[in-house]
Every structure is written in C-alpha cells, then in structure tokens.
PDB file of N, CA and C in Angstrom:
ATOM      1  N   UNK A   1       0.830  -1.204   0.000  1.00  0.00           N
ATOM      2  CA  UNK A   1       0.000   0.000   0.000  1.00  0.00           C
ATOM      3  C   UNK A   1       0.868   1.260   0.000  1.00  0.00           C
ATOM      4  N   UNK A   2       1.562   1.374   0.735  1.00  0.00           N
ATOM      5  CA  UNK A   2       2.555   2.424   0.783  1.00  0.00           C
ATOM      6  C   UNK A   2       3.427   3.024  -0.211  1.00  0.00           C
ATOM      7  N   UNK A   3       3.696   1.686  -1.206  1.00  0.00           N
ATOM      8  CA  UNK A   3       4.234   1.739  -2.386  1.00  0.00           C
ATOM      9  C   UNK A   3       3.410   2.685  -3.403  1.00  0.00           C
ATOM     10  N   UNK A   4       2.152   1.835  -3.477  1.00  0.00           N
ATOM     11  CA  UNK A   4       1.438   2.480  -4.688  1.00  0.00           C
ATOM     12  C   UNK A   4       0.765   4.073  -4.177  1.00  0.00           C
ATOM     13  N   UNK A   5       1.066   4.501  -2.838  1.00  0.00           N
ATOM     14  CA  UNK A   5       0.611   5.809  -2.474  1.00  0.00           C
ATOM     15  C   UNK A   5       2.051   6.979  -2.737  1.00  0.00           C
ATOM     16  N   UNK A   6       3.261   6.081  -3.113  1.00  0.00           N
ATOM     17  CA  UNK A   6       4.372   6.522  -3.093  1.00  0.00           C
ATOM     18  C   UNK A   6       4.429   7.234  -4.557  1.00  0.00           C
ATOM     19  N   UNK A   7       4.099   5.697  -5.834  1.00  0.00           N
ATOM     20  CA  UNK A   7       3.648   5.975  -6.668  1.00  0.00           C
ATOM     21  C   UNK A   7       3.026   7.180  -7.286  1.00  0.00           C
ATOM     22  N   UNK A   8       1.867   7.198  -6.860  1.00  0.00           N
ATOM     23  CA  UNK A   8       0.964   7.633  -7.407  1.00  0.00           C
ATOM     24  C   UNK A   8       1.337   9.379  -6.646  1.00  0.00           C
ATOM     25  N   UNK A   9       2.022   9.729  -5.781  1.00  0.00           N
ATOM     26  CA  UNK A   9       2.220  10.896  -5.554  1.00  0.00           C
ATOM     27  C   UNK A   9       3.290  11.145  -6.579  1.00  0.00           C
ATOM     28  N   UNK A  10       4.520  10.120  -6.957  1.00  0.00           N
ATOM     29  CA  UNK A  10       5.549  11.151  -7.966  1.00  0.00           C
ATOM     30  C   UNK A  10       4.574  10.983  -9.477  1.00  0.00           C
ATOM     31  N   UNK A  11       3.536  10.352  -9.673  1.00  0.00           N
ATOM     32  CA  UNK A  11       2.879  10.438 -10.842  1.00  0.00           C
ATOM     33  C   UNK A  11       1.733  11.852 -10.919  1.00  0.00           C
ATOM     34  N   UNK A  12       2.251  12.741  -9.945  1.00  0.00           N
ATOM     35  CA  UNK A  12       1.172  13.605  -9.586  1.00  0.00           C
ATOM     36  C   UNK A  12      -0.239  13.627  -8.999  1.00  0.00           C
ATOM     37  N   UNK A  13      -0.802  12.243  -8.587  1.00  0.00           N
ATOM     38  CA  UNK A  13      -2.049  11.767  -8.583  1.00  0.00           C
ATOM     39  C   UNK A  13      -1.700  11.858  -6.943  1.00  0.00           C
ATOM     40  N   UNK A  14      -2.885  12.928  -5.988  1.00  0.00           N
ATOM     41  CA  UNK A  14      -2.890  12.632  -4.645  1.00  0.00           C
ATOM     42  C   UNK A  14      -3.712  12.234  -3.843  1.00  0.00           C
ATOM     43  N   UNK A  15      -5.193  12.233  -4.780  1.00  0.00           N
ATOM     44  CA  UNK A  15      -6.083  11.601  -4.117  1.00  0.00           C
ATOM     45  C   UNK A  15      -7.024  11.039  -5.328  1.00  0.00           C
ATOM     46  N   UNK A  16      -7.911  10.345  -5.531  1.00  0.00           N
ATOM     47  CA  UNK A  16      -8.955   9.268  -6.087  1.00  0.00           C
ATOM     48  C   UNK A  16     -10.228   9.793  -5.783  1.00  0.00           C
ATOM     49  N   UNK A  17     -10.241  11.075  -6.153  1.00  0.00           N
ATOM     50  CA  UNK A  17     -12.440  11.810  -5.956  1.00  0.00           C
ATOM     51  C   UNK A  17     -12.728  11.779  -7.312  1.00  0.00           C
ATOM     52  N   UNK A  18     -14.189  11.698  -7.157  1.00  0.00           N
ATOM     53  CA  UNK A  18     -14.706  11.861  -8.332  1.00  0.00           C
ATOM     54  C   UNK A  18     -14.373  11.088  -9.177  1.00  0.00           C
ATOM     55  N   UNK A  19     -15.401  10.883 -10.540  1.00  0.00           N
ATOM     56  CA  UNK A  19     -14.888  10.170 -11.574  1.00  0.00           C
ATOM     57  C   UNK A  19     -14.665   8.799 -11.497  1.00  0.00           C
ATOM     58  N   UNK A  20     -15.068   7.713 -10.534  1.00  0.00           N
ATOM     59  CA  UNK A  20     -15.134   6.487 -10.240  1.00  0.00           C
ATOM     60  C   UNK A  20     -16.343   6.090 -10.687  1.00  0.00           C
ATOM     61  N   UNK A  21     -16.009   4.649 -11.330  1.00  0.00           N
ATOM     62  CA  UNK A  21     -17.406   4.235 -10.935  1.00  0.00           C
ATOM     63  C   UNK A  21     -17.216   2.056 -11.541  1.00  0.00           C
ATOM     64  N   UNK A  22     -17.575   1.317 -11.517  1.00  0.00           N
ATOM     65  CA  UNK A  22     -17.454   0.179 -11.492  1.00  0.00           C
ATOM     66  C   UNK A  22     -18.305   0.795 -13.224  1.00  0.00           C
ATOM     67  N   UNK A  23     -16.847  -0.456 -14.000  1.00  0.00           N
ATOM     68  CA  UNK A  23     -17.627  -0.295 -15.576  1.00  0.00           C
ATOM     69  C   UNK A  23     -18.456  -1.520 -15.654  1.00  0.00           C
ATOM     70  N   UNK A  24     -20.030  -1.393 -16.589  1.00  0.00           N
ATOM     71  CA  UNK A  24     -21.055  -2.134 -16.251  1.00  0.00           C
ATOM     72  C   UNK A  24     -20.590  -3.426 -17.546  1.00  0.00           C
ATOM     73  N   UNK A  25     -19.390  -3.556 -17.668  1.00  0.00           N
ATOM     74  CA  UNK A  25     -19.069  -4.906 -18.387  1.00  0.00           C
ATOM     75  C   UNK A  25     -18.715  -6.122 -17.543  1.00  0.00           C
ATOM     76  N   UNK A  26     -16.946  -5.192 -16.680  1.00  0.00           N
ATOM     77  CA  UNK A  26     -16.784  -6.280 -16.110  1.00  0.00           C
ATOM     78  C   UNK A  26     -16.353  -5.902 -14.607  1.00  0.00           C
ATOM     79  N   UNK A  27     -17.043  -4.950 -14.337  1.00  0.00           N
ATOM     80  CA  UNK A  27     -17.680  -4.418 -12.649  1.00  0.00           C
ATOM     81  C   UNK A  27     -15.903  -4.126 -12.076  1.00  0.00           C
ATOM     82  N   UNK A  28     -14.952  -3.544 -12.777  1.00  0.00           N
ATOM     83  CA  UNK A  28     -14.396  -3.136 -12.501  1.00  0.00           C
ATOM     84  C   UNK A  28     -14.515  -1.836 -11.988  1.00  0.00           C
ATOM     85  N   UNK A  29     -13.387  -1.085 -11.404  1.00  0.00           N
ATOM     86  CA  UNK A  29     -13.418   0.637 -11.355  1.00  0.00           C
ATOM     87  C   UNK A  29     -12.566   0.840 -12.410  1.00  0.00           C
ATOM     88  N   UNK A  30     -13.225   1.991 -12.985  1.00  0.00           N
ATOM     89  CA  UNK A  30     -12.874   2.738 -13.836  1.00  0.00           C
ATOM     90  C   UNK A  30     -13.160   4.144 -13.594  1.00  0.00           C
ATOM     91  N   UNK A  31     -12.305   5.137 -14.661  1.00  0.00           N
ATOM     92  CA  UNK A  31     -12.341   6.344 -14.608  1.00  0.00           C
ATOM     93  C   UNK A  31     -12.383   6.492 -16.201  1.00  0.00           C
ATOM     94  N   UNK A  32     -13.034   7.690 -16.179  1.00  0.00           N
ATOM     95  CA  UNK A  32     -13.075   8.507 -17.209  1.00  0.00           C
ATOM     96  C   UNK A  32     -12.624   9.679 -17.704  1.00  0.00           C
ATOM     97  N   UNK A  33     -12.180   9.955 -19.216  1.00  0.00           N
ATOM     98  CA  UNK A  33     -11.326  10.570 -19.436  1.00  0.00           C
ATOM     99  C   UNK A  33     -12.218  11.637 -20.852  1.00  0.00           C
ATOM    100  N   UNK A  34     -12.785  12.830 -20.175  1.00  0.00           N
ATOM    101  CA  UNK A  34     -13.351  13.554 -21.183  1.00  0.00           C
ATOM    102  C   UNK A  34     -12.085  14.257 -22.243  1.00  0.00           C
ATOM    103  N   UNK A  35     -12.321  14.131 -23.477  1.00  0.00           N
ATOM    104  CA  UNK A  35     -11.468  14.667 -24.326  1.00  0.00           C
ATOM    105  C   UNK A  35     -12.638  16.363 -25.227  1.00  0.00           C
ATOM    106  N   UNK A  36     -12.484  17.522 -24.971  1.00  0.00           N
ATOM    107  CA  UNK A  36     -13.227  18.181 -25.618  1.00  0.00           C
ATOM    108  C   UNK A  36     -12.388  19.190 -26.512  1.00  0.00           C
ATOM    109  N   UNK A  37     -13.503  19.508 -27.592  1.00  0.00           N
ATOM    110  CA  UNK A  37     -12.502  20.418 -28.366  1.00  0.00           C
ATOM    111  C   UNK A  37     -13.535  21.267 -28.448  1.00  0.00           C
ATOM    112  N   UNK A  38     -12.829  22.623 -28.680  1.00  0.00           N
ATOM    113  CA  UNK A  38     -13.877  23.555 -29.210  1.00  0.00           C
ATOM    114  C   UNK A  38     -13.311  25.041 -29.918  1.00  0.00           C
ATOM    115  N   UNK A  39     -13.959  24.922 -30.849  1.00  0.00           N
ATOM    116  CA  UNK A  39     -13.544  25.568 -32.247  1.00  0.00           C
ATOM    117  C   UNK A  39     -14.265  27.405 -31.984  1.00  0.00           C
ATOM    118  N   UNK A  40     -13.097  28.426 -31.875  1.00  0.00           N
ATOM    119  CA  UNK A  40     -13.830  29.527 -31.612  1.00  0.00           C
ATOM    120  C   UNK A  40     -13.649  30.548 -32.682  1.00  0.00           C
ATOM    121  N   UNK A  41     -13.911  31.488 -32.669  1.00  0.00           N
ATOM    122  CA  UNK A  41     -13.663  32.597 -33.506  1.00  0.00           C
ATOM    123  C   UNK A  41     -12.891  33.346 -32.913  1.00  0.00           C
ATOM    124  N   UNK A  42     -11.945  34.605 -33.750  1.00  0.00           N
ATOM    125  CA  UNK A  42     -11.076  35.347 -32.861  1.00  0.00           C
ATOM    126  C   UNK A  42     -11.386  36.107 -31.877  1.00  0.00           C
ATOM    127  N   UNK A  43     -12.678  36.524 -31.523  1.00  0.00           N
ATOM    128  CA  UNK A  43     -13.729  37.116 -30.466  1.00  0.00           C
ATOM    129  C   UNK A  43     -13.980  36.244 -29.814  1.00  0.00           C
ATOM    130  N   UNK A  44     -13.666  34.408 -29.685  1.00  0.00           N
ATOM    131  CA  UNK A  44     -14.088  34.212 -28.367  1.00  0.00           C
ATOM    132  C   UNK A  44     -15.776  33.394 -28.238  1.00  0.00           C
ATOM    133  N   UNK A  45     -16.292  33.753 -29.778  1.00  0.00           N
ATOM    134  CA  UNK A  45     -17.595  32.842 -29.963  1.00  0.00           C
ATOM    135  C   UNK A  45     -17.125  31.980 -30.498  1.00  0.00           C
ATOM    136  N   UNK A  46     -18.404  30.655 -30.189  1.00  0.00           N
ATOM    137  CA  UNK A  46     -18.120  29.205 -30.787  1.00  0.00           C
ATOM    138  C   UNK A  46     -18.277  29.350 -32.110  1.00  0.00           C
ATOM    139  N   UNK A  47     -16.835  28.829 -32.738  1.00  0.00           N
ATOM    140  CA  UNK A  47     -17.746  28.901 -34.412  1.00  0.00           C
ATOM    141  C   UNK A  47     -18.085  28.042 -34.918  1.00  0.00           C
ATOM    142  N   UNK A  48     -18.101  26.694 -33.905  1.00  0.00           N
ATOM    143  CA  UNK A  48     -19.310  25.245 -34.139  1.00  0.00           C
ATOM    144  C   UNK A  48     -19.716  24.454 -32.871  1.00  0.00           C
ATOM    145  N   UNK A  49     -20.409  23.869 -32.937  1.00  0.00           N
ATOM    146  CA  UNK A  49     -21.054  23.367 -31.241  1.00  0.00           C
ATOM    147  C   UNK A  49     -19.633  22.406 -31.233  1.00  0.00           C
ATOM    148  N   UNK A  50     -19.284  22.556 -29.489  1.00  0.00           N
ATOM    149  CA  UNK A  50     -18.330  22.003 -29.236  1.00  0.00           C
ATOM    150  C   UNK A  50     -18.364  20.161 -29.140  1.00  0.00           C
ATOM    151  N   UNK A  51     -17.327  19.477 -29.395  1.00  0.00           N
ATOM    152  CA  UNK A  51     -17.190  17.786 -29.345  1.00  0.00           C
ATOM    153  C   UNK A  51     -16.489  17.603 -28.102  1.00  0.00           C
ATOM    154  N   UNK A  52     -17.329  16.524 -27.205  1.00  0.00           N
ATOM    155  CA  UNK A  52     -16.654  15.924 -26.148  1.00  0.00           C
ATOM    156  C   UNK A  52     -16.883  14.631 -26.463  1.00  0.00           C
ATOM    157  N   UNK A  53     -15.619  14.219 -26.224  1.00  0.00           N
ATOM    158  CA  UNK A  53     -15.689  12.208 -26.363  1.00  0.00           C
ATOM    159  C   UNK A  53     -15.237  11.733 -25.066  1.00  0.00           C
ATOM    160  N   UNK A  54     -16.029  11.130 -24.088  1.00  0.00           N
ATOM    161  CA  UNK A  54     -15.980  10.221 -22.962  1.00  0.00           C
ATOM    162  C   UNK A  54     -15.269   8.784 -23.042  1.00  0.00           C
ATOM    163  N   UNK A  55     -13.794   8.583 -22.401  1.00  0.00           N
ATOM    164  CA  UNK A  55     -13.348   7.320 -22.598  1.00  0.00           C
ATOM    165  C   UNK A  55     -13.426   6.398 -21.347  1.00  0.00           C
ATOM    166  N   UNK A  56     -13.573   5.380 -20.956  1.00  0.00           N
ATOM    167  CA  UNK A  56     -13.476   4.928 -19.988  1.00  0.00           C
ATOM    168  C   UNK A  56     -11.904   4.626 -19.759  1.00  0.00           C
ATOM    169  N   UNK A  57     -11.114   4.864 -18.859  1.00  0.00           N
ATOM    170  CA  UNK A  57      -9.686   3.974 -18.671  1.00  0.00           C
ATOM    171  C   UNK A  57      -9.311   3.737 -17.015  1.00  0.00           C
ATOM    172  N   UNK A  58      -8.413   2.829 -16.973  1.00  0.00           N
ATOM    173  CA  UNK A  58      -7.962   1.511 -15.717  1.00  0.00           C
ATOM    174  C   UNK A  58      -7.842   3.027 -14.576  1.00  0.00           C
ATOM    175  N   UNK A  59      -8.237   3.223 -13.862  1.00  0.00           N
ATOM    176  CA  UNK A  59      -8.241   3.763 -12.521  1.00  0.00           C
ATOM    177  C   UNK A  59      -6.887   3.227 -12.112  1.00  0.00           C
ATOM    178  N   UNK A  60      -6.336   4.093 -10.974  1.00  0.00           N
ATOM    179  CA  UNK A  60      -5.179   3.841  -9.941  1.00  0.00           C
ATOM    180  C   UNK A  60      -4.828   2.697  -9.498  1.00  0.00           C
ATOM    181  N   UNK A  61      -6.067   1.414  -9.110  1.00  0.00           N
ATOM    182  CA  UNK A  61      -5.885   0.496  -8.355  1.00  0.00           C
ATOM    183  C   UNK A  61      -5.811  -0.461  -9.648  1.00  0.00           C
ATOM    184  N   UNK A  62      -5.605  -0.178 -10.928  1.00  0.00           N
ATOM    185  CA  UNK A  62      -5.101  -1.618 -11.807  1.00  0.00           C
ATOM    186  C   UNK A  62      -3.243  -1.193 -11.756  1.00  0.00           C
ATOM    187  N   UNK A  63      -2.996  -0.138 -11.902  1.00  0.00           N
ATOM    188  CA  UNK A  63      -1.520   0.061 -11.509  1.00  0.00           C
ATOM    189  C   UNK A  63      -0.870  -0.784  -9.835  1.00  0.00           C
ATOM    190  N   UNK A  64      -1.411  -2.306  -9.957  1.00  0.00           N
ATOM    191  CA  UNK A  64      -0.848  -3.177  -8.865  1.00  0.00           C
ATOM    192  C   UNK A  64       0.810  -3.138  -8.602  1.00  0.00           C
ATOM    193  N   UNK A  65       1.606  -3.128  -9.719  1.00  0.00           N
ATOM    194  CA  UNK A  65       2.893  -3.118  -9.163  1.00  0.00           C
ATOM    195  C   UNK A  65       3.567  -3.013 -10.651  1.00  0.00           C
ATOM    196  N   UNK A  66       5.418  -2.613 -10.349  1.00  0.00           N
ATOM    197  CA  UNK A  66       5.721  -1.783 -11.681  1.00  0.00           C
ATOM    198  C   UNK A  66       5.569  -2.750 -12.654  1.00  0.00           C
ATOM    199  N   UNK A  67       5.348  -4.639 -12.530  1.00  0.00           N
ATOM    200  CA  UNK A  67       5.414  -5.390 -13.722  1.00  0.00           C
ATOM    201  C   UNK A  67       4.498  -5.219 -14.430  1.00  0.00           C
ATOM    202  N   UNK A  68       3.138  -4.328 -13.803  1.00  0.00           N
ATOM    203  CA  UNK A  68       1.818  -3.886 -14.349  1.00  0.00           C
ATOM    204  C   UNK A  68       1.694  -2.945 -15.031  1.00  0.00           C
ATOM    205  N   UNK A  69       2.415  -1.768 -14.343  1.00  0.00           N
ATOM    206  CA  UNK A  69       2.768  -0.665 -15.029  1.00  0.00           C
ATOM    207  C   UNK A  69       2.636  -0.171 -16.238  1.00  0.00           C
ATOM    208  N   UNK A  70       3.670  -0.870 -17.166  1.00  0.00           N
ATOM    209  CA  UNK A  70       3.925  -0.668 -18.651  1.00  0.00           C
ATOM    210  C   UNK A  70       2.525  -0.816 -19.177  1.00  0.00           C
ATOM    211  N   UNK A  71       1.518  -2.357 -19.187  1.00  0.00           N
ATOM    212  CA  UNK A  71       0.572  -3.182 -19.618  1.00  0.00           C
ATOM    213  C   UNK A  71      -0.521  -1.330 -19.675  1.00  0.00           C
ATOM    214  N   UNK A  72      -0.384  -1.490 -18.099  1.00  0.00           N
ATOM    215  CA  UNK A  72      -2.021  -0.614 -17.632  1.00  0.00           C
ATOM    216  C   UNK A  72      -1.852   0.753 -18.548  1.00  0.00           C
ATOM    217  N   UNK A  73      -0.661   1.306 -18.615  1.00  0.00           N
ATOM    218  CA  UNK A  73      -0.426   2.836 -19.028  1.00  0.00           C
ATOM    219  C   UNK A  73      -0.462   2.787 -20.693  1.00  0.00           C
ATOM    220  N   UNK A  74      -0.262   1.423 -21.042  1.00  0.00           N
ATOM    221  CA  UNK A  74      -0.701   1.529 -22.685  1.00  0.00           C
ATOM    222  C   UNK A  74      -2.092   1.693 -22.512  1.00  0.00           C
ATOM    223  N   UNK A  75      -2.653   0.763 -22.361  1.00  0.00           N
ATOM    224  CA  UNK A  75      -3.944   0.611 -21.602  1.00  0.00           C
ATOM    225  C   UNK A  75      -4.161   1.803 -22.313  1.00  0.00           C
ATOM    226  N   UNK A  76      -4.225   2.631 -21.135  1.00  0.00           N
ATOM    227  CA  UNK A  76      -4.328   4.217 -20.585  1.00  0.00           C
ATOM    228  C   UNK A  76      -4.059   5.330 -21.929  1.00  0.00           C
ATOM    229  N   UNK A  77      -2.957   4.952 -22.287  1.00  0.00           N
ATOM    230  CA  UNK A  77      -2.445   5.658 -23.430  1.00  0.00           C
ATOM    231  C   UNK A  77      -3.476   5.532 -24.650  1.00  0.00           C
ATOM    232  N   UNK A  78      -3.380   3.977 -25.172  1.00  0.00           N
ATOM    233  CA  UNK A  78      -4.374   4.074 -26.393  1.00  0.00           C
ATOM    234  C   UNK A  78      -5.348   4.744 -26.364  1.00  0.00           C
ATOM    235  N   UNK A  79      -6.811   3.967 -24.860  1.00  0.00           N
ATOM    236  CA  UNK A  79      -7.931   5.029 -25.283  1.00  0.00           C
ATOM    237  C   UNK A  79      -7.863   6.029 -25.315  1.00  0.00           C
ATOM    238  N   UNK A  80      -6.898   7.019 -24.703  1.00  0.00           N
ATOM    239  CA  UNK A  80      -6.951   8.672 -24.581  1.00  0.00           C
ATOM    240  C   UNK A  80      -6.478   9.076 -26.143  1.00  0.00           C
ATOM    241  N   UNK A  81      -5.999   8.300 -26.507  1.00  0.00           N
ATOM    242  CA  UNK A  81      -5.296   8.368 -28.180  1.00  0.00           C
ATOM    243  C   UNK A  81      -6.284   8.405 -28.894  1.00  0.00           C
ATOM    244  N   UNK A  82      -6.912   7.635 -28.862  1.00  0.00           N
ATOM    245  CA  UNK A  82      -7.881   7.203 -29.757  1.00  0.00           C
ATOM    246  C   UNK A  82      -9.494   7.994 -29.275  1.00  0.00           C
ATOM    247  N   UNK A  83      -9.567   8.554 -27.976  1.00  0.00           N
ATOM    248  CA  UNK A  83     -10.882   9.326 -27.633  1.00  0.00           C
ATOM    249  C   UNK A  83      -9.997  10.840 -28.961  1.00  0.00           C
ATOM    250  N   UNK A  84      -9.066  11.261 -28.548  1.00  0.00           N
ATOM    251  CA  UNK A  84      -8.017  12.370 -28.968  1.00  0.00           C
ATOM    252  C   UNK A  84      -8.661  12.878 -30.278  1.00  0.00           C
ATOM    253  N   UNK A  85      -8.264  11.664 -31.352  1.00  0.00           N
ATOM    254  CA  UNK A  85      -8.364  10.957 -32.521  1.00  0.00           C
ATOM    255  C   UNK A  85      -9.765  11.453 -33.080  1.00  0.00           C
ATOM    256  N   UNK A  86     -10.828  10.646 -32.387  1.00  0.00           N
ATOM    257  CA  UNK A  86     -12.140  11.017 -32.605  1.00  0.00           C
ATOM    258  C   UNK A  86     -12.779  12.194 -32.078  1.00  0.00           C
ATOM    259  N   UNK A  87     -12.087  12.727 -31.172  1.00  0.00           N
ATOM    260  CA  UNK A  87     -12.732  14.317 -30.916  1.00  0.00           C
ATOM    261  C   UNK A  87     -12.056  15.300 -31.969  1.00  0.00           C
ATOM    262  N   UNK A  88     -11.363  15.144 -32.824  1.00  0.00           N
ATOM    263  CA  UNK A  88     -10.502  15.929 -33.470  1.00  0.00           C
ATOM    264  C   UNK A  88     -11.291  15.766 -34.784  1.00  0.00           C
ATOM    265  N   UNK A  89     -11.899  14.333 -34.969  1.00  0.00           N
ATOM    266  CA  UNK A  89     -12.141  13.952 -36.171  1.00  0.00           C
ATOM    267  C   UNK A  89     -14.000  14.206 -36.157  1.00  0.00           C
ATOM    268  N   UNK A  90     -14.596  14.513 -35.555  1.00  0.00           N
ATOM    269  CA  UNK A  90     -16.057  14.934 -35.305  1.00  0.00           C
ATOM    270  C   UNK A  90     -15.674  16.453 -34.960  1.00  0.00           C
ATOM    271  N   UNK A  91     -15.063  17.209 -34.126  1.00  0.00           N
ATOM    272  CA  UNK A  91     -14.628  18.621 -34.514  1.00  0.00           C
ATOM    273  C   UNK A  91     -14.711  19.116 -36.165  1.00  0.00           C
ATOM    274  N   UNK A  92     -13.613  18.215 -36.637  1.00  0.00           N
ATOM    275  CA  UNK A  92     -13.444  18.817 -38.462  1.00  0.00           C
ATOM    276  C   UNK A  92     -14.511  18.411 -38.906  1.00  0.00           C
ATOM    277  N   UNK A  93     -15.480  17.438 -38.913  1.00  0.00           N
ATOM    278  CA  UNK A  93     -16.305  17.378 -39.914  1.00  0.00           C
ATOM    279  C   UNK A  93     -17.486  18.629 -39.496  1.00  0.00           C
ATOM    280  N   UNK A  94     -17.886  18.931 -38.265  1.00  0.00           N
ATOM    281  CA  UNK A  94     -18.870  19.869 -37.800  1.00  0.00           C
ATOM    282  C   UNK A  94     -17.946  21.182 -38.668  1.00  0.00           C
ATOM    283  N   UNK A  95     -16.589  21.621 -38.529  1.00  0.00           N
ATOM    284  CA  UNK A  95     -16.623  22.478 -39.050  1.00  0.00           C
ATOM    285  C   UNK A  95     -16.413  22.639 -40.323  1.00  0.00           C
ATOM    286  N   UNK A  96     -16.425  21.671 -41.303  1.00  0.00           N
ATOM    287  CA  UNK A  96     -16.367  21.304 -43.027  1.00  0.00           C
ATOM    288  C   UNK A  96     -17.855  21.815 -43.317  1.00  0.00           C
ATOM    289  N   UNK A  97     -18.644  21.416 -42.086  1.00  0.00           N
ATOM    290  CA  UNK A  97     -19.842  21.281 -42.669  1.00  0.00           C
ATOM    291  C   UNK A  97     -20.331  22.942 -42.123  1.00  0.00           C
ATOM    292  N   UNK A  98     -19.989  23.155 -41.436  1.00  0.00           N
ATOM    293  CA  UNK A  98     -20.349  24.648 -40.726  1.00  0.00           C
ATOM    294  C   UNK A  98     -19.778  25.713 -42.803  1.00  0.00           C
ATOM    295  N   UNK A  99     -18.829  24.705 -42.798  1.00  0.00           N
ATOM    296  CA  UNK A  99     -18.257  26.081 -43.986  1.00  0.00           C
ATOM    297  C   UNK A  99     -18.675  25.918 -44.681  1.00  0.00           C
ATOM    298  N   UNK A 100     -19.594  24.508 -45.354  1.00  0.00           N
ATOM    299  CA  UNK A 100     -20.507  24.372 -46.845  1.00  0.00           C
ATOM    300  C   UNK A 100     -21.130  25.275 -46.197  1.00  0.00           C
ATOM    301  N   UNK A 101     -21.933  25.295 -45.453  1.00  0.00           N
ATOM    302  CA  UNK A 101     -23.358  25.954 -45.423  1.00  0.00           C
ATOM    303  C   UNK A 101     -22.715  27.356 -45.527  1.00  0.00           C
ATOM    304  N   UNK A 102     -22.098  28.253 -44.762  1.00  0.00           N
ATOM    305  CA  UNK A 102     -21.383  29.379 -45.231  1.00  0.00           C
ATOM    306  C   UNK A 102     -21.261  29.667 -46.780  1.00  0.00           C
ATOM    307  N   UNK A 103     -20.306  28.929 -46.941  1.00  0.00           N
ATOM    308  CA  UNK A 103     -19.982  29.047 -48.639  1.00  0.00           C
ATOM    309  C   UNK A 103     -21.669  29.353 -49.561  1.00  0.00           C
ATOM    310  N   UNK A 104     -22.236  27.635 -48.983  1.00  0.00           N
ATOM    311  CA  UNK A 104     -23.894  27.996 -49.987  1.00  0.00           C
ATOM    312  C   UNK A 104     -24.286  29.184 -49.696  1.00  0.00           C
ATOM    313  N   UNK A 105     -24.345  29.509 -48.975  1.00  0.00           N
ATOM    314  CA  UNK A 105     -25.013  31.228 -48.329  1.00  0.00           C
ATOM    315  C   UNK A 105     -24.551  32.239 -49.510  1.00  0.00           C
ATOM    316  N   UNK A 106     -23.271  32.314 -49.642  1.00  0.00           N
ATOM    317  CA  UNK A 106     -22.866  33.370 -50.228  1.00  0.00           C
ATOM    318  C   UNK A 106     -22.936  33.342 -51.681  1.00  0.00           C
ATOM    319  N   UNK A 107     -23.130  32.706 -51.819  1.00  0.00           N
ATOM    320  CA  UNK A 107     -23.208  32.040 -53.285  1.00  0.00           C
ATOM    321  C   UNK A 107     -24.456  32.338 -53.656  1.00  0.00           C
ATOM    322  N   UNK A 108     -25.173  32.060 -52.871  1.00  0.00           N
ATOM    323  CA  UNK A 108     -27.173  32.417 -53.230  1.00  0.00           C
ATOM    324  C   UNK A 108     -26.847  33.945 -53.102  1.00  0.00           C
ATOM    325  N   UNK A 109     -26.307  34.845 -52.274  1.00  0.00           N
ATOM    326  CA  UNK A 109     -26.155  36.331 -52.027  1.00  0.00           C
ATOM    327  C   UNK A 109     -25.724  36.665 -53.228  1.00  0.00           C
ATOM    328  N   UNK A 110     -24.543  35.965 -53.986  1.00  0.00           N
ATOM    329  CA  UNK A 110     -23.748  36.982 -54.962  1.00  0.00           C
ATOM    330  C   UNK A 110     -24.813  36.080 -55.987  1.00  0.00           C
ATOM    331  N   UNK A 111     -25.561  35.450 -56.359  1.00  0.00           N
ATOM    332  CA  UNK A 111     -26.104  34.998 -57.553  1.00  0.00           C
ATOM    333  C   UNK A 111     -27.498  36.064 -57.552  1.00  0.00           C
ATOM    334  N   UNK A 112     -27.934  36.398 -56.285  1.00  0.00           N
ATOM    335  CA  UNK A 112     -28.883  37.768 -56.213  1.00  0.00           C
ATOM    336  C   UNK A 112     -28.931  39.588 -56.979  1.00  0.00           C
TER     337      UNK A 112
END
C-alpha cells in the first residue's frame, strides 16, 4: 500500500475523488477521461457546437505493481489516443460542414 501511495504521488495523482465508478461490463473501477474540443472565432464565440468524447480507462488500483505498469499505461495511453483521434475527427467534420453551409449562403447572395 505504501508503495502504490508513493507511486501515485511522484505520478502527480494525490487523491482518487470523483470520476469512479465500477464499468457495467466487467464491474471493474474505472475512470473517465473527457477529451473536448472547441472551435472559436477570434472574439471568443463558438464557431461550431463544441465535441466531447468520454473514454473509460484503468483507474489507480489496476496500476498493482511496476510489472503492471507498462501493460495498464498503454492501456491508458491508447484510449486517450484514440478518444483524442475522434474528438478531433467529429470537430473537423462539424466544421467542413459549418463552412458548406457558409460558402452555400454566399453564393445564393452573390447569384442575387
């Protein structure tokens, strides 16, 4: 115990609130890892509704000891990679699509 409180303080982590919860597959604890993006204008308004992608990943107590370590923090690594990935990739299409409709706009204006 002492170890992994040793741990988890040089990993910056000092306490375990919030954000727990047993995942309803395999009744583990897990935590979650919101990834959000949000696309503004130089004033500071949204210039498309913002994307958050929710990942589930291994909580503190699968980091059992350092032979675990490596395993759990890929773990850890991929989904945040891959939530990353898909918030980046639902961001660009909202704003591809934010700029057709722009573009059509102006196009009906200057054909007026």
């Amino acid at each position: 115990m002492r170890v992994d409180l040793f741990r988890e303080r040089m990993m910056g982590y000092t306490s375990v609130r919030g954000g727990m919860y047993r995942h309803p597959r395999t009744g583990r604890k897990t935590m979650k890892v919101k990834v959000t993006v949000e696309l503004e204008n130089t004033d500071g308004t949204p210039a498309v509704e913002k994307t958050t992608i929710d990942v589930d990943v291994p909580d503190f107590e699968e980091f059992t000891g350092p032979d675990r370590f490596g395993v759990v923090f890929d773990q850890y690594e991929q989904k945040v990679l891959e939530a990353r990935n898909e918030a980046i990739k639902v961001a660009t299409e909202k704003y591809l699509s934010e700029l057709a409709k722009k573009k059509h706009s102006q196009r009906q204006i200057e054909e007026k």
